[in-house]
C-alpha atoms as a PDB file:
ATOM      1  CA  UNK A   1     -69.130 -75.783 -57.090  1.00  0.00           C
ATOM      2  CA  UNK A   2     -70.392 -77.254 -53.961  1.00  0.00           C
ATOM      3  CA  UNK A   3     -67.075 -79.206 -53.466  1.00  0.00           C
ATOM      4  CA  UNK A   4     -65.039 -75.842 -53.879  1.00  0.00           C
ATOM      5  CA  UNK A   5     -66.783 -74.344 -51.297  1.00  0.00           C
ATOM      6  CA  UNK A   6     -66.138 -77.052 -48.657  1.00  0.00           C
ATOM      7  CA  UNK A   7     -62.719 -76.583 -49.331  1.00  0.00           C
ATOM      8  CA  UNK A   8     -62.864 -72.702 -48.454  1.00  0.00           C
ATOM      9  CA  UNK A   9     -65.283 -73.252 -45.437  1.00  0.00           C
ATOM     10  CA  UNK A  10     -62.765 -76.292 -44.627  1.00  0.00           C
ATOM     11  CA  UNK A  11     -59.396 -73.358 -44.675  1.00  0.00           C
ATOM     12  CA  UNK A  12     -61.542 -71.000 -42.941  1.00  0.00           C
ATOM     13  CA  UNK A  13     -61.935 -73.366 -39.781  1.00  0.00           C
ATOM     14  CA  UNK A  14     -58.591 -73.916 -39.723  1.00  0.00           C
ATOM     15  CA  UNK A  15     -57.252 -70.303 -39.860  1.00  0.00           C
ATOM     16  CA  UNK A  16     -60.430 -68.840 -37.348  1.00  0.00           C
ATOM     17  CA  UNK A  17     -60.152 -71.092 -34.169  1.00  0.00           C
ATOM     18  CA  UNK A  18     -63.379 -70.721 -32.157  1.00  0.00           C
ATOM     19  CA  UNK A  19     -63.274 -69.410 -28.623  1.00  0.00           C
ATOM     20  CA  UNK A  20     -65.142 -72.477 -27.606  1.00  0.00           C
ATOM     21  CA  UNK A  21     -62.439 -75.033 -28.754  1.00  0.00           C
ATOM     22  CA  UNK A  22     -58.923 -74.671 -28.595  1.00  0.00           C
ATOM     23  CA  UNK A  23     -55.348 -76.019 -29.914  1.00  0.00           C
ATOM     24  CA  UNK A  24     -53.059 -76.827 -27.018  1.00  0.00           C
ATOM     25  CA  UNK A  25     -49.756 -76.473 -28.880  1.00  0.00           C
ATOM     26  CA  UNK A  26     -50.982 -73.197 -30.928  1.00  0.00           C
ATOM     27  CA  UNK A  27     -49.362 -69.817 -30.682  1.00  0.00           C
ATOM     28  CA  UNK A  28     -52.949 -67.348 -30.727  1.00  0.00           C
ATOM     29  CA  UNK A  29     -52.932 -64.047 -31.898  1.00  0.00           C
ATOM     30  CA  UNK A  30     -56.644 -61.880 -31.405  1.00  0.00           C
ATOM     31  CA  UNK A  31     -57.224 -61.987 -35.336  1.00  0.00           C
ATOM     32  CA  UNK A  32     -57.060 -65.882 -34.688  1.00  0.00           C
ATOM     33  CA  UNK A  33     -59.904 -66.044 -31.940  1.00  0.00           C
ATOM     34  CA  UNK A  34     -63.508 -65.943 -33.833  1.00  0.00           C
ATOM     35  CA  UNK A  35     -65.370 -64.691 -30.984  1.00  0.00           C
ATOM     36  CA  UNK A  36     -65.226 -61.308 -32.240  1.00  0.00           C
ATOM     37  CA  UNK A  37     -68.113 -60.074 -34.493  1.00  0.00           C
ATOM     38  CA  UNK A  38     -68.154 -56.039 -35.425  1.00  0.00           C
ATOM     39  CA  UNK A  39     -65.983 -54.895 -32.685  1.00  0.00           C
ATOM     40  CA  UNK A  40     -67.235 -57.383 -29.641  1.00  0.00           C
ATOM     41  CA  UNK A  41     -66.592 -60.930 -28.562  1.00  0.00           C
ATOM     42  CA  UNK A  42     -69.400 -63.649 -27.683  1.00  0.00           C
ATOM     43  CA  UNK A  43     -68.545 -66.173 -25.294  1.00  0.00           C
ATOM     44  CA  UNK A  44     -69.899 -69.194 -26.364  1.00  0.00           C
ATOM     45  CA  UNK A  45     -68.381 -72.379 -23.906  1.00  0.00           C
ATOM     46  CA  UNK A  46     -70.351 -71.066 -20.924  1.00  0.00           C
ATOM     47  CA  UNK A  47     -74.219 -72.125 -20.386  1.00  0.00           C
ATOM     48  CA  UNK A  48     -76.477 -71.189 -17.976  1.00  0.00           C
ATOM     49  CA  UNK A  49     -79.628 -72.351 -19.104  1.00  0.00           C
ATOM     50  CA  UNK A  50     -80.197 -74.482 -15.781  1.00  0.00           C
ATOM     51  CA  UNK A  51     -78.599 -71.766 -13.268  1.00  0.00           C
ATOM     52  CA  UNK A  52     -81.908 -70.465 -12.204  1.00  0.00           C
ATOM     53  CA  UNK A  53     -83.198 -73.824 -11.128  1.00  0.00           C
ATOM     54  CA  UNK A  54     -80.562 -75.011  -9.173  1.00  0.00           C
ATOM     55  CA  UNK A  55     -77.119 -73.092  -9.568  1.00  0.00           C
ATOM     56  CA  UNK A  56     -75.627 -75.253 -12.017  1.00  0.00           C
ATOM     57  CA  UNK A  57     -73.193 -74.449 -14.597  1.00  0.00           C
ATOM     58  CA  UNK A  58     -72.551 -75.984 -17.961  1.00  0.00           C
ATOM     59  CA  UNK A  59     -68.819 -75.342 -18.996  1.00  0.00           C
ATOM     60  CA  UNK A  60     -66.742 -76.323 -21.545  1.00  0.00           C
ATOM     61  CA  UNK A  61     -63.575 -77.140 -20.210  1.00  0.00           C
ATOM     62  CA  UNK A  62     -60.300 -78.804 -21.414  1.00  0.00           C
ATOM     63  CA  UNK A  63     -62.407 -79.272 -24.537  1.00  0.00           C
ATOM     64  CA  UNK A  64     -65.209 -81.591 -23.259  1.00  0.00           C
ATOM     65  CA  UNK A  65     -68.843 -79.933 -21.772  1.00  0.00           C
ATOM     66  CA  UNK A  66     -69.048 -80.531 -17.949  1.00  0.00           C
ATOM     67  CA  UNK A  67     -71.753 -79.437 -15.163  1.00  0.00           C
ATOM     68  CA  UNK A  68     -70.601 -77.468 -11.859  1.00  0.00           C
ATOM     69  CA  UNK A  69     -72.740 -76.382  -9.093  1.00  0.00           C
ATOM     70  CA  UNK A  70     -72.099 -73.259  -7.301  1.00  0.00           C
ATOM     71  CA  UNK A  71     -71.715 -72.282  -3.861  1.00  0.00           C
ATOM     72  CA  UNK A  72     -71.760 -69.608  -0.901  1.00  0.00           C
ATOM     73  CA  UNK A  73     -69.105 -68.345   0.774  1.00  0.00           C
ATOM     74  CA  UNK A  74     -69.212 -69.458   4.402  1.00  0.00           C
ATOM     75  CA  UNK A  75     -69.849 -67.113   7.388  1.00  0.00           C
ATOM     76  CA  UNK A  76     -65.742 -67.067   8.071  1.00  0.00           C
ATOM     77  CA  UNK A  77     -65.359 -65.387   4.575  1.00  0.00           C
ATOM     78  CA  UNK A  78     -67.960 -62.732   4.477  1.00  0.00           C
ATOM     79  CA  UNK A  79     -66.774 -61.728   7.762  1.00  0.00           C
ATOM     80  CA  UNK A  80     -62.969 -61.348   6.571  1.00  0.00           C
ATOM     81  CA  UNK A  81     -64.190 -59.504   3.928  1.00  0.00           C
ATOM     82  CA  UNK A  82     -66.349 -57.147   4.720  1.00  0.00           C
ATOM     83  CA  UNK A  83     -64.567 -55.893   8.090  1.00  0.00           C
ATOM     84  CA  UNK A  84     -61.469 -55.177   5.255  1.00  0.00           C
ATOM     85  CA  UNK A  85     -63.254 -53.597   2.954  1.00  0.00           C
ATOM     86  CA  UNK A  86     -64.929 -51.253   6.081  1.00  0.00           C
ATOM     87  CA  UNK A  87     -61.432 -51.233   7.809  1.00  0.00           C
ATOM     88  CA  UNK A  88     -60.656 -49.831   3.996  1.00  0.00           C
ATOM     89  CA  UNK A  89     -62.987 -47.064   3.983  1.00  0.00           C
ATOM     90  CA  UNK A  90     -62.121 -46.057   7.634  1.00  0.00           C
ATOM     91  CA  UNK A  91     -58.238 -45.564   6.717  1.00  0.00           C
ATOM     92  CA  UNK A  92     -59.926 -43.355   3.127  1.00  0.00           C
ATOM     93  CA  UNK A  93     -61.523 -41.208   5.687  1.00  0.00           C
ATOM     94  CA  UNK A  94     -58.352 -40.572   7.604  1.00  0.00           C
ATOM     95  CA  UNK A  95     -56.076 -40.040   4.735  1.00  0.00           C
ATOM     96  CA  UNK A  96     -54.380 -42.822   4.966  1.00  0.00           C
ATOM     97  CA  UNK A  97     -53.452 -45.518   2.047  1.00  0.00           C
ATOM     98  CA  UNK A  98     -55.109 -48.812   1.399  1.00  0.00           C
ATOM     99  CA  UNK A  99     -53.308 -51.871   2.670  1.00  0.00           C
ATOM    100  CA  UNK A 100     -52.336 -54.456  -0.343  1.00  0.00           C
ATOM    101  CA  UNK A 101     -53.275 -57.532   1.338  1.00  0.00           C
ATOM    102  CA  UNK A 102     -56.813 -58.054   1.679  1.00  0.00           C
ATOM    103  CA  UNK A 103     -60.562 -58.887  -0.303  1.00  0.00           C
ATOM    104  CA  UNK A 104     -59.633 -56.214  -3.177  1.00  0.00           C
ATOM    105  CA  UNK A 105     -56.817 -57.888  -5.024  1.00  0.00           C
ATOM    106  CA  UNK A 106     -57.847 -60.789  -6.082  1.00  0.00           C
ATOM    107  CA  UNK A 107     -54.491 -63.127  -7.480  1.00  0.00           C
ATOM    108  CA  UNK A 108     -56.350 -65.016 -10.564  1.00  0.00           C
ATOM    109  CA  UNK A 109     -54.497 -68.001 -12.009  1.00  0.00           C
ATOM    110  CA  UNK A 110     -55.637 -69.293 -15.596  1.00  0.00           C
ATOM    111  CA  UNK A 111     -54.737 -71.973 -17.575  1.00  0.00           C
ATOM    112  CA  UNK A 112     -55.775 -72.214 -21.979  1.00  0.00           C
ATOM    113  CA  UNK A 113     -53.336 -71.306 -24.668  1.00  0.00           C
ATOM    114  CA  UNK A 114     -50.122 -69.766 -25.728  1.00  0.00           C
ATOM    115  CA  UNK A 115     -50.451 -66.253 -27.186  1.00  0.00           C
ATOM    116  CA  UNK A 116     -47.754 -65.151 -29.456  1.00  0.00           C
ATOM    117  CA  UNK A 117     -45.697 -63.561 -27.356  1.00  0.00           C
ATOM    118  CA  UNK A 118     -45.315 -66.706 -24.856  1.00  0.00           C
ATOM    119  CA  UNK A 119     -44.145 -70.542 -24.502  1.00  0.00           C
ATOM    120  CA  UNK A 120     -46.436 -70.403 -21.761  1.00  0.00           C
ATOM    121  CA  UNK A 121     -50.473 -71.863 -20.926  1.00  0.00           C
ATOM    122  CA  UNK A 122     -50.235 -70.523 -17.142  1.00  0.00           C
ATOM    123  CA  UNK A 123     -51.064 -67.112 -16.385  1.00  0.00           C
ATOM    124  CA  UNK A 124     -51.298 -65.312 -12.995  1.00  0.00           C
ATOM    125  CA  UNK A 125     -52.814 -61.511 -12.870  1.00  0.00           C
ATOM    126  CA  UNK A 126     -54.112 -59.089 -10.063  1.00  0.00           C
ATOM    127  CA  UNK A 127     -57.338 -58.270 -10.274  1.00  0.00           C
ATOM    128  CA  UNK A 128     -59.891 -55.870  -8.379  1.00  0.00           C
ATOM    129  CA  UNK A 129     -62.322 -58.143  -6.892  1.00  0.00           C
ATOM    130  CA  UNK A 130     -65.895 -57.136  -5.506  1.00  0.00           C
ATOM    131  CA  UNK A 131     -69.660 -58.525  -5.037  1.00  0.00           C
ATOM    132  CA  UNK A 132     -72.493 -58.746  -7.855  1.00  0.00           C
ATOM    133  CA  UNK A 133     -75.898 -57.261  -6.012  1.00  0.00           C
ATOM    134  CA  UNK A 134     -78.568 -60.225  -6.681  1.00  0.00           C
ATOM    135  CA  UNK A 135     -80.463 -59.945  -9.975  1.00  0.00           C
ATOM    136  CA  UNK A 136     -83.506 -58.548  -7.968  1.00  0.00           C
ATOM    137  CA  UNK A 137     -81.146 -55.606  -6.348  1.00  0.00           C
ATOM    138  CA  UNK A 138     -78.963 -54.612  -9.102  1.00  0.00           C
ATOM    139  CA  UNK A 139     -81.107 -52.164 -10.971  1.00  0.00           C
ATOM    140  CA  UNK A 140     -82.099 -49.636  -7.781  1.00  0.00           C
ATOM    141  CA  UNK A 141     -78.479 -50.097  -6.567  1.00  0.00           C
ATOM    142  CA  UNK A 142     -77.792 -48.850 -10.179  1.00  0.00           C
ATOM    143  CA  UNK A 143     -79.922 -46.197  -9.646  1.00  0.00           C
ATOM    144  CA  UNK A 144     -78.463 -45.345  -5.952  1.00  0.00           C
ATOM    145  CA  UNK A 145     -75.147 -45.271  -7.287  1.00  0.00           C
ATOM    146  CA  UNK A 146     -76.091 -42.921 -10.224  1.00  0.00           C
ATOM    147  CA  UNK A 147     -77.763 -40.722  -7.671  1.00  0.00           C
ATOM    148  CA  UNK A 148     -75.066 -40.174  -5.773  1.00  0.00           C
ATOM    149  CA  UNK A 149     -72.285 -40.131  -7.588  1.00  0.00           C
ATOM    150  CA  UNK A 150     -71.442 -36.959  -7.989  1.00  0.00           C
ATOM    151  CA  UNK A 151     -71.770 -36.439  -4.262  1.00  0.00           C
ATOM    152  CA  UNK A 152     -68.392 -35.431  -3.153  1.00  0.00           C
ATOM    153  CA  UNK A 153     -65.922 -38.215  -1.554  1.00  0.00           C
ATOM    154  CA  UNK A 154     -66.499 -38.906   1.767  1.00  0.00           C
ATOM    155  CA  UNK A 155     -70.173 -38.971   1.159  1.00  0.00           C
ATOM    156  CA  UNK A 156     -69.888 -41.330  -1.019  1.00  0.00           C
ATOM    157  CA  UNK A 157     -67.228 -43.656   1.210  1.00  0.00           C
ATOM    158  CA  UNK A 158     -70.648 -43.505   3.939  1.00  0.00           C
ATOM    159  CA  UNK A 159     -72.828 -44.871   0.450  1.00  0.00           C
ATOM    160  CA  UNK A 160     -70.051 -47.303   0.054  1.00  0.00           C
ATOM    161  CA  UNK A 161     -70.552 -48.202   3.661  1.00  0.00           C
ATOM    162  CA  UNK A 162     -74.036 -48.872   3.717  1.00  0.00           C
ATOM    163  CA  UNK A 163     -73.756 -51.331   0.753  1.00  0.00           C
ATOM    164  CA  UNK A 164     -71.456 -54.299   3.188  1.00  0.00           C
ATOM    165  CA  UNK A 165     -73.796 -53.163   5.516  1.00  0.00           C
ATOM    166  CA  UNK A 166     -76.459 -54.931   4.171  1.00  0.00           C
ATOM    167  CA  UNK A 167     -74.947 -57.668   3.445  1.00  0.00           C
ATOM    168  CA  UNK A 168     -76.155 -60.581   2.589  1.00  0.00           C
ATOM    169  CA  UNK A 169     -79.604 -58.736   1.752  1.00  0.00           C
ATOM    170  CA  UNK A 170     -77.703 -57.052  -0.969  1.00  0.00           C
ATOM    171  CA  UNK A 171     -75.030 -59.127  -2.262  1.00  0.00           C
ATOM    172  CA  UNK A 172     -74.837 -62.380  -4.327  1.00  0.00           C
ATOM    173  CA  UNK A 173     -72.069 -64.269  -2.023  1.00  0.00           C
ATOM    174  CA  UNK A 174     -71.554 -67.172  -4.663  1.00  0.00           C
ATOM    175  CA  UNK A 175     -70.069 -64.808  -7.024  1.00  0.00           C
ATOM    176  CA  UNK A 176     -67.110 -62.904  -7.016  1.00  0.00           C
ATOM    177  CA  UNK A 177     -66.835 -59.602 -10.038  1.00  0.00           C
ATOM    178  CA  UNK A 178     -64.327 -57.501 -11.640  1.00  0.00           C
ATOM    179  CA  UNK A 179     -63.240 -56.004 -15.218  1.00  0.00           C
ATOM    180  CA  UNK A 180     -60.976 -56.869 -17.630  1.00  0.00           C
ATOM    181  CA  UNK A 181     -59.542 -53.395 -18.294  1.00  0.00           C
ATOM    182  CA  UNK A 182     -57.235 -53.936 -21.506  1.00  0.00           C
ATOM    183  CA  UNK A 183     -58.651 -56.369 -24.208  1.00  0.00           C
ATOM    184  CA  UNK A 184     -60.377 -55.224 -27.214  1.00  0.00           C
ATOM    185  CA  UNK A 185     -60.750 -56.455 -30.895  1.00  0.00           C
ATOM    186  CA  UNK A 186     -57.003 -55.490 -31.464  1.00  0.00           C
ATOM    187  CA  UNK A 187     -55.520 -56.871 -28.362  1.00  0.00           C
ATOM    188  CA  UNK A 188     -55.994 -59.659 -25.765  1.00  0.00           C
ATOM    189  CA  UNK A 189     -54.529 -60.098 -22.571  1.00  0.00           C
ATOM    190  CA  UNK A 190     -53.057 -63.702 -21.467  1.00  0.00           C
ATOM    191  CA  UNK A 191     -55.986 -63.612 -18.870  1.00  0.00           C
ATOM    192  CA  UNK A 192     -58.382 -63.393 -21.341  1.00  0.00           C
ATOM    193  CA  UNK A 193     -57.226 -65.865 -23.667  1.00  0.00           C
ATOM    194  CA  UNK A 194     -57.327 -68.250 -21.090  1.00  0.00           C
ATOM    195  CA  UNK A 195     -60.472 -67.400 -19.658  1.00  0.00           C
ATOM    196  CA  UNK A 196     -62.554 -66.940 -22.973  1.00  0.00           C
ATOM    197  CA  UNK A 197     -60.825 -70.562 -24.272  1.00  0.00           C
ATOM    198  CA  UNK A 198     -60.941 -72.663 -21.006  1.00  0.00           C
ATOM    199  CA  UNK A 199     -63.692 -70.562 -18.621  1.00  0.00           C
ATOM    200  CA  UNK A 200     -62.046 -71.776 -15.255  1.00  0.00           C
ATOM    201  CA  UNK A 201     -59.957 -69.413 -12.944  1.00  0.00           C
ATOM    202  CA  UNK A 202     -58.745 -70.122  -9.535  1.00  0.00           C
ATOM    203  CA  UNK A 203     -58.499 -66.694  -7.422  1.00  0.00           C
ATOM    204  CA  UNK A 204     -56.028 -66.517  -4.421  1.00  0.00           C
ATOM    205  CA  UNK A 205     -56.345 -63.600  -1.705  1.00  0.00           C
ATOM    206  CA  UNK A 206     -53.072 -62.454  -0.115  1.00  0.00           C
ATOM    207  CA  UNK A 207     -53.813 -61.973   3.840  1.00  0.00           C
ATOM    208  CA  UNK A 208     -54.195 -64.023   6.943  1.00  0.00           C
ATOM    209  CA  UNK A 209     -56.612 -65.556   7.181  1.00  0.00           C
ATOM    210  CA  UNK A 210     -56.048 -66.767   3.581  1.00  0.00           C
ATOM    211  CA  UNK A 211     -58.556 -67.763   0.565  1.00  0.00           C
ATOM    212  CA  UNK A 212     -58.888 -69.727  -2.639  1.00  0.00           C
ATOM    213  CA  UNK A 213     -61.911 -69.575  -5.121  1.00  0.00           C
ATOM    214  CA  UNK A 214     -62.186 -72.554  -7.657  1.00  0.00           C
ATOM    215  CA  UNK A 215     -64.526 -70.457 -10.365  1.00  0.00           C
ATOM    216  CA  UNK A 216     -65.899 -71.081 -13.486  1.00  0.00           C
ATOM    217  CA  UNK A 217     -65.919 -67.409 -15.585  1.00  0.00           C
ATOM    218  CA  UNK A 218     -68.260 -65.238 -17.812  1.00  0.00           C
ATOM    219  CA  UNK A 219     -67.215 -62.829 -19.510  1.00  0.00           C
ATOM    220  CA  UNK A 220     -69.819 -59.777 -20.891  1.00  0.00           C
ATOM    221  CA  UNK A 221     -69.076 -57.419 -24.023  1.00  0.00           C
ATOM    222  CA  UNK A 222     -70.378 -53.897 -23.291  1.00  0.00           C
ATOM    223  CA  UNK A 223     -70.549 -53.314 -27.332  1.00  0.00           C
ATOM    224  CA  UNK A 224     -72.368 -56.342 -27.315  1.00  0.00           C
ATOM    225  CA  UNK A 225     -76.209 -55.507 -28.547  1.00  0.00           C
ATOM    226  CA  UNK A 226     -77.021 -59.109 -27.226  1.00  0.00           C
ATOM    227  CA  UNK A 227     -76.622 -59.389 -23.899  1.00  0.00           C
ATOM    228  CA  UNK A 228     -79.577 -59.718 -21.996  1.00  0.00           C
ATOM    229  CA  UNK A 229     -81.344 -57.171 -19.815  1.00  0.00           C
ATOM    230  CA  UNK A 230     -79.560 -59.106 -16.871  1.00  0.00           C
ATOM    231  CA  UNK A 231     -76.252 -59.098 -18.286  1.00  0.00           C
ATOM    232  CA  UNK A 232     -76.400 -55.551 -19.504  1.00  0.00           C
ATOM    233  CA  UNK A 233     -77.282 -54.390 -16.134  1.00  0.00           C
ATOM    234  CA  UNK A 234     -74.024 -56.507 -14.764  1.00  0.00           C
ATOM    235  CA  UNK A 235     -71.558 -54.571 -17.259  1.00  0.00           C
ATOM    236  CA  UNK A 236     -73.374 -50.883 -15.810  1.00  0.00           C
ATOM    237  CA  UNK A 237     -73.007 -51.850 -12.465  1.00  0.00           C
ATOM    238  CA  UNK A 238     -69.117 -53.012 -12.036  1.00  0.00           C
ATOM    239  CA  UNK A 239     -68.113 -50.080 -14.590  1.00  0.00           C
ATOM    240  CA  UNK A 240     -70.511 -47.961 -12.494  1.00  0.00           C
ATOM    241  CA  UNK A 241     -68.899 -49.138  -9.485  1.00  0.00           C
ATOM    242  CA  UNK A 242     -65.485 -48.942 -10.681  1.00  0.00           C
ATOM    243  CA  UNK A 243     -65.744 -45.456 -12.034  1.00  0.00           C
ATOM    244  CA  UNK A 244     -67.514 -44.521  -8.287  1.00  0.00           C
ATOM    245  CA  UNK A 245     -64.682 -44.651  -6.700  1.00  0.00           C
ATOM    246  CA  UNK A 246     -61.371 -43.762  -9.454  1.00  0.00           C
ATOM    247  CA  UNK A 247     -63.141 -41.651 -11.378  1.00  0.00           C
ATOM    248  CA  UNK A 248     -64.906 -41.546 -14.630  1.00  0.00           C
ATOM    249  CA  UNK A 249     -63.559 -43.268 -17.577  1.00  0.00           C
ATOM    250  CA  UNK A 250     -63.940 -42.916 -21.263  1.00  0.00           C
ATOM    251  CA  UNK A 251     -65.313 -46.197 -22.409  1.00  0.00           C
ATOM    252  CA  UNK A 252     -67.184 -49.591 -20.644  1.00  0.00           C
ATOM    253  CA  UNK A 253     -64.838 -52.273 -19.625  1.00  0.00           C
ATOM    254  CA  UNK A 254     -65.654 -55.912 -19.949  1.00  0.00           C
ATOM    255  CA  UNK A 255     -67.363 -57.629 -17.071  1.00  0.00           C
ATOM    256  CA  UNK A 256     -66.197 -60.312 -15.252  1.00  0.00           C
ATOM    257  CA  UNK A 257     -67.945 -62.983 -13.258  1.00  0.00           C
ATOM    258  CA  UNK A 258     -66.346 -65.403 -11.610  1.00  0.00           C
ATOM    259  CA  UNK A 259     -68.956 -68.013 -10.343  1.00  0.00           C
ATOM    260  CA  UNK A 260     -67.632 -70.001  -6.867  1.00  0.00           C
ATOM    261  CA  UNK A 261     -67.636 -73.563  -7.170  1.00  0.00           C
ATOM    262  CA  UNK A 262     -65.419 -74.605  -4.316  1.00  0.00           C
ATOM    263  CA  UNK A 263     -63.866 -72.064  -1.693  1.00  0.00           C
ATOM    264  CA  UNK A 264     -60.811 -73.350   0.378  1.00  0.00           C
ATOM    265  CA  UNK A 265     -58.425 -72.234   3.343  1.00  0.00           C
ATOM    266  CA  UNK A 266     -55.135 -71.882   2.674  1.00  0.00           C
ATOM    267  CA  UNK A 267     -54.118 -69.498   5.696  1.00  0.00           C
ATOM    268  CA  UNK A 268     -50.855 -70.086   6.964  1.00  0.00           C
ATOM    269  CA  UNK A 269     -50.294 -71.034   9.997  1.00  0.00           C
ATOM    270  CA  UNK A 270     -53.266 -73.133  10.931  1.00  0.00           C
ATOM    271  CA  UNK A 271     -53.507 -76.804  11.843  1.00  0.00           C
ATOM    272  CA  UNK A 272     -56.892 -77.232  10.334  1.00  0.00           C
ATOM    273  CA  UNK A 273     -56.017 -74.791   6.760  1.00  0.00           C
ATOM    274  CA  UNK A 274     -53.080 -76.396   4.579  1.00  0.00           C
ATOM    275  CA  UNK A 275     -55.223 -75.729   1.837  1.00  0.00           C
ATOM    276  CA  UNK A 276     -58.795 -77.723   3.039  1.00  0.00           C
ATOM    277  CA  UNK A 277     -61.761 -77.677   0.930  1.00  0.00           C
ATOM    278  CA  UNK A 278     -64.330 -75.883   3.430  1.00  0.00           C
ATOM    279  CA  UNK A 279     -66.821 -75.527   0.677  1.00  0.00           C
ATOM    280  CA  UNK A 280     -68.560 -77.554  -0.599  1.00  0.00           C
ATOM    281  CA  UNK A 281     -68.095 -79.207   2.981  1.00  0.00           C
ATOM    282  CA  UNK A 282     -65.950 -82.280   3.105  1.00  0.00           C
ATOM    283  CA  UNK A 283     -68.180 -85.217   4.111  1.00  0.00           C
END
């Protein structure tokens, strides 16, 4: 009896391949990822366990567990940023459309497994990027934003205003967030195949100047009754922020954190860019 069921146990590893492992020359379909429990995924190759000590990241990539430390954006960064995304809400408040380029779109390369539909690994997506508030901020921003949010739009373009305003005060600048807006238990997108079998991404902002992100990625469940009270309050606030400014929407959207681990200039044009590492800083 006991030999009969290794044998099943044995078929059922091989049919369910686990979101923290993966087959490089496999085809994956979503009923072949067992990261999903009743209707939600668990990410399970990303451990944080020494983040609040000293900002360091346990990973499983390409197969095999590694440690990254995180870092800030510098000064020259923040600075692009935030005068686009306040140059943004200026051209909102004159009618005008947002420009393309810039801190919002966030080009996100991954890298993890075929899906059915594709001979290829590589995957490249636009994403909406913003900034996490720090775990001490997030729940009265939540509360601001649920305040307010029926206030009508221009109002709240001045409350989206006074958030870059503070800064540094408010945001976490080692993290970048955003949502993945189409997988669920009966689809996946190649982004999140990649992301929830290999947790890297590398994130590429069109504009001059110009930035890449080296990140290692979480990704939260909203239908997941596990998260933790920090986690949860990530998934309300980018959904809450998301839905503050296009609208409300029907259901929660997974959350997406892409932790910095090395930030470098790529702007064109510039002796001292061609793609340096600025952080960390070169020795």
């Amino acid at each position: 009896m006991k030999g009969k069921i290794l044998v099943v146990f044995s078929i059922l590893m091989l049919f369910f391949i686990s979101c923290s492992q993966k087959n490089v020359d496999k085809k994956y379909s979503v009923e072949e990822l067992d990261c999903w429990r009743d209707g939600y995924f668990v990410q399970e190759n990303v451990d944080m366990s020494k983040y609040d000590d000293n900002n360091i990241i346990r990973a499983k990539v390409n197969s095999e567990w590694q440690e990254y430390k995180t870092v800030e954006v510098p000064d020259e960064f923040i600075e692009w940023n935030w005068d686009a995304r306040l140059n943004t809400m200026e051209r909102f408040r004159n009618h005008q459309p947002p420009k393309w380029a810039g801190p919002h779109n966030g080009i996100v390369a991954t890298y993890g497994a075929m899906r059915k539909d594709s001979h290829f690994k590589l995957n490249n997506s636009v994403k909406g990027m913003g900034f996490l508030p720090k775990k001490e901020k997030i729940k009265e921003t939540i509360k601001m934003l649920k305040e307010t949010n029926d206030n009508p739009f221009p109002v709240k373009l001045d409350t989206l205003t006074s958030m870059y305003y503070q800064g540094q005060e408010l945001f976490d600048i080692n993290k970048q967030l955003s949502l993945e807006l189409y997988t669920n238990p009966n689809f996946i997108t190649q982004t999140f195949l990649n992301q929830i079998l290999n947790p890297v991404s590398t994130i590429v902002f069109l504009d001059i100047p110009c930035y890449k992100l080296k990140t290692v990625v979480q990704l939260f469940d909203p239908n997941n009754p596990n998260l933790t009270d920090y986690e949860k309050d990530i998934v309300e606030y980018v959904n809450l922020i998301h839905s503050y400014f296009h609208g409300k929407f029907s259901k929660e959207f997974i959350a997406v954190v892409y932790h910095i681990i090395e930030v470098y200039d790529n702007s064109p044009g510039s002796k001292e860019a061609k793609g340096t590492r600025i952080m960390p800083k070169l020795p």
